[in-house]
Protein backbone atom coordinates (compact mmCIF):
# COMPACT_ATOMS: atom_id res chain seq x y z
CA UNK A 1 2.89 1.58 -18.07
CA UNK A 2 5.28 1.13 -15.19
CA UNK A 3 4.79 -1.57 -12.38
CA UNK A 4 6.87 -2.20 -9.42
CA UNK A 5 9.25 -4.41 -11.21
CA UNK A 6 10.35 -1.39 -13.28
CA UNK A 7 10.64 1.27 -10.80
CA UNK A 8 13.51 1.97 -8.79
CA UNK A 9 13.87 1.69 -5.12
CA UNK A 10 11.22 4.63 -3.56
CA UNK A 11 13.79 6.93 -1.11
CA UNK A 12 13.39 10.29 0.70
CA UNK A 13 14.71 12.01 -2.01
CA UNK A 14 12.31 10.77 -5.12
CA UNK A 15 9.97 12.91 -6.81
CA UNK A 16 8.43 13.66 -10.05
CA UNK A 17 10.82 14.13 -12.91
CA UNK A 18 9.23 17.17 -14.62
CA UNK A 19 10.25 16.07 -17.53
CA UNK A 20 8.23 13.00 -17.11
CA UNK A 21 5.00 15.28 -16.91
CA UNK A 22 5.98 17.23 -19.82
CA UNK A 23 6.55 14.38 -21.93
CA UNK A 24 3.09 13.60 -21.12
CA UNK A 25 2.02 16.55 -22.46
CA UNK A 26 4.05 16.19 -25.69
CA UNK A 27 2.99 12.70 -25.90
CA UNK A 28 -1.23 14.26 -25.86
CA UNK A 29 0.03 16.30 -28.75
CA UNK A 30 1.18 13.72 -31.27
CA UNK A 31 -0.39 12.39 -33.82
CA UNK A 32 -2.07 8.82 -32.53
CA UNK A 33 -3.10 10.33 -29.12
CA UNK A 34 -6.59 9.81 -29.76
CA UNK A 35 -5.46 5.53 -29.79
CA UNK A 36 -4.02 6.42 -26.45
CA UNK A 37 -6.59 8.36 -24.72
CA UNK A 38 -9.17 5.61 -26.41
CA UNK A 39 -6.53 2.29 -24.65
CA UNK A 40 -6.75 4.72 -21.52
CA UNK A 41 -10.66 4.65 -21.73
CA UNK A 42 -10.77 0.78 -22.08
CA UNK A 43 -8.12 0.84 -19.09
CA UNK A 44 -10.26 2.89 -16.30
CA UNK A 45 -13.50 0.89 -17.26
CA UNK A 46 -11.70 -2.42 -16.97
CA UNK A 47 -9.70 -1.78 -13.79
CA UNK A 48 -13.36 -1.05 -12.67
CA UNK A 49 -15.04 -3.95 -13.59
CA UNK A 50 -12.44 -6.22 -12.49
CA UNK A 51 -13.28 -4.53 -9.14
CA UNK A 52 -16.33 -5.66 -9.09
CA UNK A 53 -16.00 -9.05 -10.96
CA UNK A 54 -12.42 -10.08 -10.04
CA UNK A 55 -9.27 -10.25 -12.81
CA UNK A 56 -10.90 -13.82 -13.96
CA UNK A 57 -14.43 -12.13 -14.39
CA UNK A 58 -13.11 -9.58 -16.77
CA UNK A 59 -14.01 -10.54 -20.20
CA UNK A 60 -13.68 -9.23 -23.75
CA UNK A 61 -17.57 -9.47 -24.33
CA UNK A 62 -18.68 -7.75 -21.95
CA UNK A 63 -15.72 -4.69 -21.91
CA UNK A 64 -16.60 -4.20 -25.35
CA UNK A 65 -20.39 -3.29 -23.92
CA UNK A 66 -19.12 -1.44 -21.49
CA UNK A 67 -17.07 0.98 -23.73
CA UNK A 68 -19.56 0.88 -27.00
CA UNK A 69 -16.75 -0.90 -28.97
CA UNK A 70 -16.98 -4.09 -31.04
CA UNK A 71 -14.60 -7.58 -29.78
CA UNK A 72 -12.34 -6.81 -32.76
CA UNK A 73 -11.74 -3.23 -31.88
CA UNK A 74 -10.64 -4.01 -28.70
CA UNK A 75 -8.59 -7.14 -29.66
CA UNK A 76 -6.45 -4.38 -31.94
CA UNK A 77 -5.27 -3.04 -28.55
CA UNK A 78 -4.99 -5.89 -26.25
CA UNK A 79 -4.59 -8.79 -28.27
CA UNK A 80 -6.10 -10.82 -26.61
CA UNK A 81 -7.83 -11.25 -23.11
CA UNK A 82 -4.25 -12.22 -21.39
CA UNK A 83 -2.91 -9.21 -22.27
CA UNK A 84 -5.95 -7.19 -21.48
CA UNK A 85 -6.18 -8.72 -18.00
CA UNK A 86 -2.18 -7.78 -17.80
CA UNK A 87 -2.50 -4.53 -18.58
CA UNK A 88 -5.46 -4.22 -16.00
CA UNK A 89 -2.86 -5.37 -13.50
CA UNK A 90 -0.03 -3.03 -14.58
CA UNK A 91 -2.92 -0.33 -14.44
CA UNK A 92 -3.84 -1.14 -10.69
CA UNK A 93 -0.64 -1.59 -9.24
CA UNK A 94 0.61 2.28 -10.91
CA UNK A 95 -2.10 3.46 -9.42
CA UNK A 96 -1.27 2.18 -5.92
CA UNK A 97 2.56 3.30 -6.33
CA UNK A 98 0.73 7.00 -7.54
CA UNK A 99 -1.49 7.69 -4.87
CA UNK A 100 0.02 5.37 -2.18
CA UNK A 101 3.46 4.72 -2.00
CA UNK A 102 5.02 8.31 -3.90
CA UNK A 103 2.94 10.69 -1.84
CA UNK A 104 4.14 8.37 1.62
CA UNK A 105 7.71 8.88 0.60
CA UNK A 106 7.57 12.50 0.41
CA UNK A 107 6.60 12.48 3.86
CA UNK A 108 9.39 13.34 6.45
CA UNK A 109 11.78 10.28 6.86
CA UNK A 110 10.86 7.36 9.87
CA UNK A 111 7.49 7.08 11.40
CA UNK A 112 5.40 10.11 9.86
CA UNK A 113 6.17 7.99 6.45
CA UNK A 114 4.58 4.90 7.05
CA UNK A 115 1.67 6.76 9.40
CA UNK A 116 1.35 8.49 5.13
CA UNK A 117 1.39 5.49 3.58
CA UNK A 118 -1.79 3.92 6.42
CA UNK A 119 -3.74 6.52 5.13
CA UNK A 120 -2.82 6.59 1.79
CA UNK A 121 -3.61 2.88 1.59
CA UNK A 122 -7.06 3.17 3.08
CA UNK A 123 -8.21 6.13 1.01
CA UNK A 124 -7.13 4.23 -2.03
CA UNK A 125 -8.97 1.06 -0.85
CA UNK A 126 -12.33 3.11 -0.12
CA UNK A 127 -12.64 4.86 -3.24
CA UNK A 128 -15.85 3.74 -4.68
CA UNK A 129 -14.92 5.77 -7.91
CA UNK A 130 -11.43 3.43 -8.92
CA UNK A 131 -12.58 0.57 -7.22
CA UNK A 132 -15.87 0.08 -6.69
CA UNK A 133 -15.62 -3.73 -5.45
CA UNK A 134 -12.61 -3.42 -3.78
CA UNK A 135 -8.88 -3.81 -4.18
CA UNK A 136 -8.34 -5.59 -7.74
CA UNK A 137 -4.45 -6.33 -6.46
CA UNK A 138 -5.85 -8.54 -3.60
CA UNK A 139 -8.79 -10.25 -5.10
CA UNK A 140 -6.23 -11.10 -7.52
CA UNK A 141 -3.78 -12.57 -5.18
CA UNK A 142 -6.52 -15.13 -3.77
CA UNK A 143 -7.89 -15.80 -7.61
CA UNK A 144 -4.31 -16.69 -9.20
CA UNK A 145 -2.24 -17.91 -5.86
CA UNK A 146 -2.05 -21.59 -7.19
CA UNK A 147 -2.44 -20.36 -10.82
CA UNK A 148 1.32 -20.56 -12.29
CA UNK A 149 1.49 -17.99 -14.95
CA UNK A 150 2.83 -14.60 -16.49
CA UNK A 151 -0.83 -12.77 -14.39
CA UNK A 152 0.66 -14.59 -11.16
CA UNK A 153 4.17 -13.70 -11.59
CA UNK A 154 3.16 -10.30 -11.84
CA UNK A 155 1.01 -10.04 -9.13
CA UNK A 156 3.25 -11.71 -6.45
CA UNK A 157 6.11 -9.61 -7.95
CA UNK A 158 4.39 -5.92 -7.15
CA UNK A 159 3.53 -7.53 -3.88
CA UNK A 160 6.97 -8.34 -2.72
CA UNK A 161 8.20 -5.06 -3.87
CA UNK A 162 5.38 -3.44 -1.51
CA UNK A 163 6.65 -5.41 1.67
CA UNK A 164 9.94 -4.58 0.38
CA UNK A 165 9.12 -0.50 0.47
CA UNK A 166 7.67 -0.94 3.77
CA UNK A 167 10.47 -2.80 4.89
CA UNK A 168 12.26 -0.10 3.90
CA UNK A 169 10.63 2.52 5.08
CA UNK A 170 10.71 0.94 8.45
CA UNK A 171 14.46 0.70 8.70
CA UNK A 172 14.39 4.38 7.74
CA UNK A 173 12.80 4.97 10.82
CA UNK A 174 15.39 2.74 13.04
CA UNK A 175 17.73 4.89 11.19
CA UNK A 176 15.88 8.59 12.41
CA UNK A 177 15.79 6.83 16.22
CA UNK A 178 12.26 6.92 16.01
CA UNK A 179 12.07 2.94 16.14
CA UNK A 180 14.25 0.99 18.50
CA UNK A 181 17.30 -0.61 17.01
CA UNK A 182 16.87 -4.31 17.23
CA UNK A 183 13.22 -4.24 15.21
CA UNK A 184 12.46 -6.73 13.39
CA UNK A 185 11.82 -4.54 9.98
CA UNK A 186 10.70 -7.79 8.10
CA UNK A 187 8.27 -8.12 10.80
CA UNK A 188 6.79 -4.99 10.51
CA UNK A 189 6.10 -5.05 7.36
CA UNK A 190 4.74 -8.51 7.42
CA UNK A 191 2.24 -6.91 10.30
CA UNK A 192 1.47 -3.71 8.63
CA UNK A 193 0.16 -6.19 5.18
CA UNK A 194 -1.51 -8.45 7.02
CA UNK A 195 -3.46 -5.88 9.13
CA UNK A 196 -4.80 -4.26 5.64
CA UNK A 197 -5.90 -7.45 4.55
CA UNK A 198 -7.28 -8.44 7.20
CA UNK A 199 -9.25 -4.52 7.10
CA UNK A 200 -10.45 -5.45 3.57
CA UNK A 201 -11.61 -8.58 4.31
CA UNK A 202 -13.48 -7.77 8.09
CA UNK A 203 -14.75 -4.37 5.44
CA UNK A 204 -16.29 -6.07 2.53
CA UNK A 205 -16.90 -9.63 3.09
CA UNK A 206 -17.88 -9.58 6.88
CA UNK A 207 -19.09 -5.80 6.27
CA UNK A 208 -18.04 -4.74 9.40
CA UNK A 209 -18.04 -1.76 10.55
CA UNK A 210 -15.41 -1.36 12.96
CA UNK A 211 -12.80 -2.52 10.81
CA UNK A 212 -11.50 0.89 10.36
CA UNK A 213 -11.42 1.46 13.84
CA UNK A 214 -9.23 -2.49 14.42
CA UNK A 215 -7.17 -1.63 12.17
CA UNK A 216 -5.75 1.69 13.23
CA UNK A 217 -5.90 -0.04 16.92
CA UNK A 218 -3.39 -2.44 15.60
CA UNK A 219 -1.48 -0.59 13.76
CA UNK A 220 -0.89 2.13 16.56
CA UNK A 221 0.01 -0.81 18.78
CA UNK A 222 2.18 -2.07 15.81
CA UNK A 223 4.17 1.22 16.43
CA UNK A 224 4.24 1.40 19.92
CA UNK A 225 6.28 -1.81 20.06
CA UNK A 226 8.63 -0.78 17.53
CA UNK A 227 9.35 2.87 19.50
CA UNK A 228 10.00 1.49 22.83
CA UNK A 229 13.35 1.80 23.60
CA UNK A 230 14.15 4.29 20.60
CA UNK A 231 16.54 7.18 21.04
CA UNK A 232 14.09 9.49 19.71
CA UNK A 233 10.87 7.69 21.30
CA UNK A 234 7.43 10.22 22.21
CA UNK A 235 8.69 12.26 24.99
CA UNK A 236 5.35 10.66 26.44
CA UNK A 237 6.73 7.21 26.80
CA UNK A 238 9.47 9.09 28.33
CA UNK A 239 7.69 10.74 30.91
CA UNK A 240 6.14 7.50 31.47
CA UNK A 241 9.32 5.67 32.46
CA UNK A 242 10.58 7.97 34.57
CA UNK A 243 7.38 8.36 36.61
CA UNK A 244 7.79 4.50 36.72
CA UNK A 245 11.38 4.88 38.19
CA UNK A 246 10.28 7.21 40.92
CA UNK A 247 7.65 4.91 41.72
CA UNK A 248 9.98 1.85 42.02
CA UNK A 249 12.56 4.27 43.95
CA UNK A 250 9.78 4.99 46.35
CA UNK A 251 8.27 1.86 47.06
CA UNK A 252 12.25 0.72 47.65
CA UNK A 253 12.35 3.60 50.26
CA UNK A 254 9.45 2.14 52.16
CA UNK A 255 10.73 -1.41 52.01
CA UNK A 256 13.76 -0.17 54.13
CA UNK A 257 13.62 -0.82 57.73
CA UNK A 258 14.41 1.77 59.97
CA UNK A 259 17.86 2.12 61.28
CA UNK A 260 18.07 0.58 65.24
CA UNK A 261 18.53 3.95 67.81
């Protein structure tokens, strides 16, 4: 199972390796599938309940209930509940990079790629079906922030390499002209996180319900500020500056005095 620390940079120009998928395939028709289709089982239900109940909450006993299997049968896949909790982790942050981040990048290049990746972000956050309580990546970011470990490491590792992509991603659209040259891309990205956080926490803790509606607020104005000034800016804003030129040209023309007869 990949996580961002073993997947290269995402660019314009990734895709799916077919032969990745059709591995896959081969892989369902070896003998020992039905171990990995079982470890896959364990994997949804877990990524679920650590949803719900946080990384720390997820617990051997009560997995084993969940999937009608005894301690020791599950112990034979994981170990132990480190490396189940791990593998949770892995689990949640491929599934971000699948339905997040890959889709985003096949997006045309600059602004209509991180506009992608919004949405993509949100959907994944409000499916009640993957994560019923919420994102497991963020919960686990408050539970293990002053909790020095291999679980930490791994979390704040997949987290840098998201700001990273959207840093990226930004400076892709500096690069089309769709964002003005001098933009702070680390910025950005550190605005674009922080409003998503601060949507999942105004969501579910505070349960309000115009958080949606902040958050795209803030982000659009999170874009307007990095367009103005761009060579390839809304032909909007353009209109907009030159009806503000004409303006200041006209109220120039009235300050004039009259020329003496």
């Amino acid at each position: 199972m990949t996580g961002w620390t073993q997947m290269k940079p995402l660019n314009s120009d990734d895709s799916q390796d077919p032969s990745q998928e059709t591995a896959k395939e081969t892989m369902a028709d070896r003998p020992g599938d039905r171990a990995l289709q079982t470890r896959a089982l364990i994997l949804d239900t877990a990524l679920k309940i650590a949803s719900r109940d946080g990384i720390e909450g997820l617990t051997i006993g009560e997995l084993a209930k969940a999937v009608g299997m005894s301690k020791s049968g599950l112990f034979a896949h994981f170990g132990g509940k480190d490396q189940l909790q791990l593998a949770v982790l892995e689990l949640a942050t491929q599934t971000f990079i699948d339905v997040v981040m890959r889709p985003a990048f096949k997006e045309p290049r600059g602004e209509p790629r991180l506009g992608a990746m919004l949405n993509n972000w949100l959907n994944h956050l409000n499916d009640a079906d993957v994560l019923p309580g919420g994102s497991v990546l963020i919960a686990a970011s408050i539970e293990l922030d002053d909790r020095p470990g291999a679980l930490r490491d791994f979390v704040q590792k997949s987290q840098k390499d998201l700001i990273s992509n959207i840093e990226k991603a930004a400076r892709i659209a500096v690069d089309e002209g769709h964002f003005r040259k001098d933009l702070d891309v680390e910025q950005f990205a550190w605005s674009m996180y922080s409003f998503v956080l601060g949507y999942h926490h105004f969501k579910r803790m505070l349960e309000d319900p115009k958080a949606e509606v902040h958050l795209r607020r803030s982000f659009k104005g999170l874009i307007e500020v990095a367009r103005t000034g761009a060579k390839n800016e809304p032909a909007k804003s353009a209109t907009a500056a030159t009806a503000k030129k004409k303006k200041g040209a006209h109220e120039a023309t009235l300050k004039t005095p009259p020329k003496k007869k």
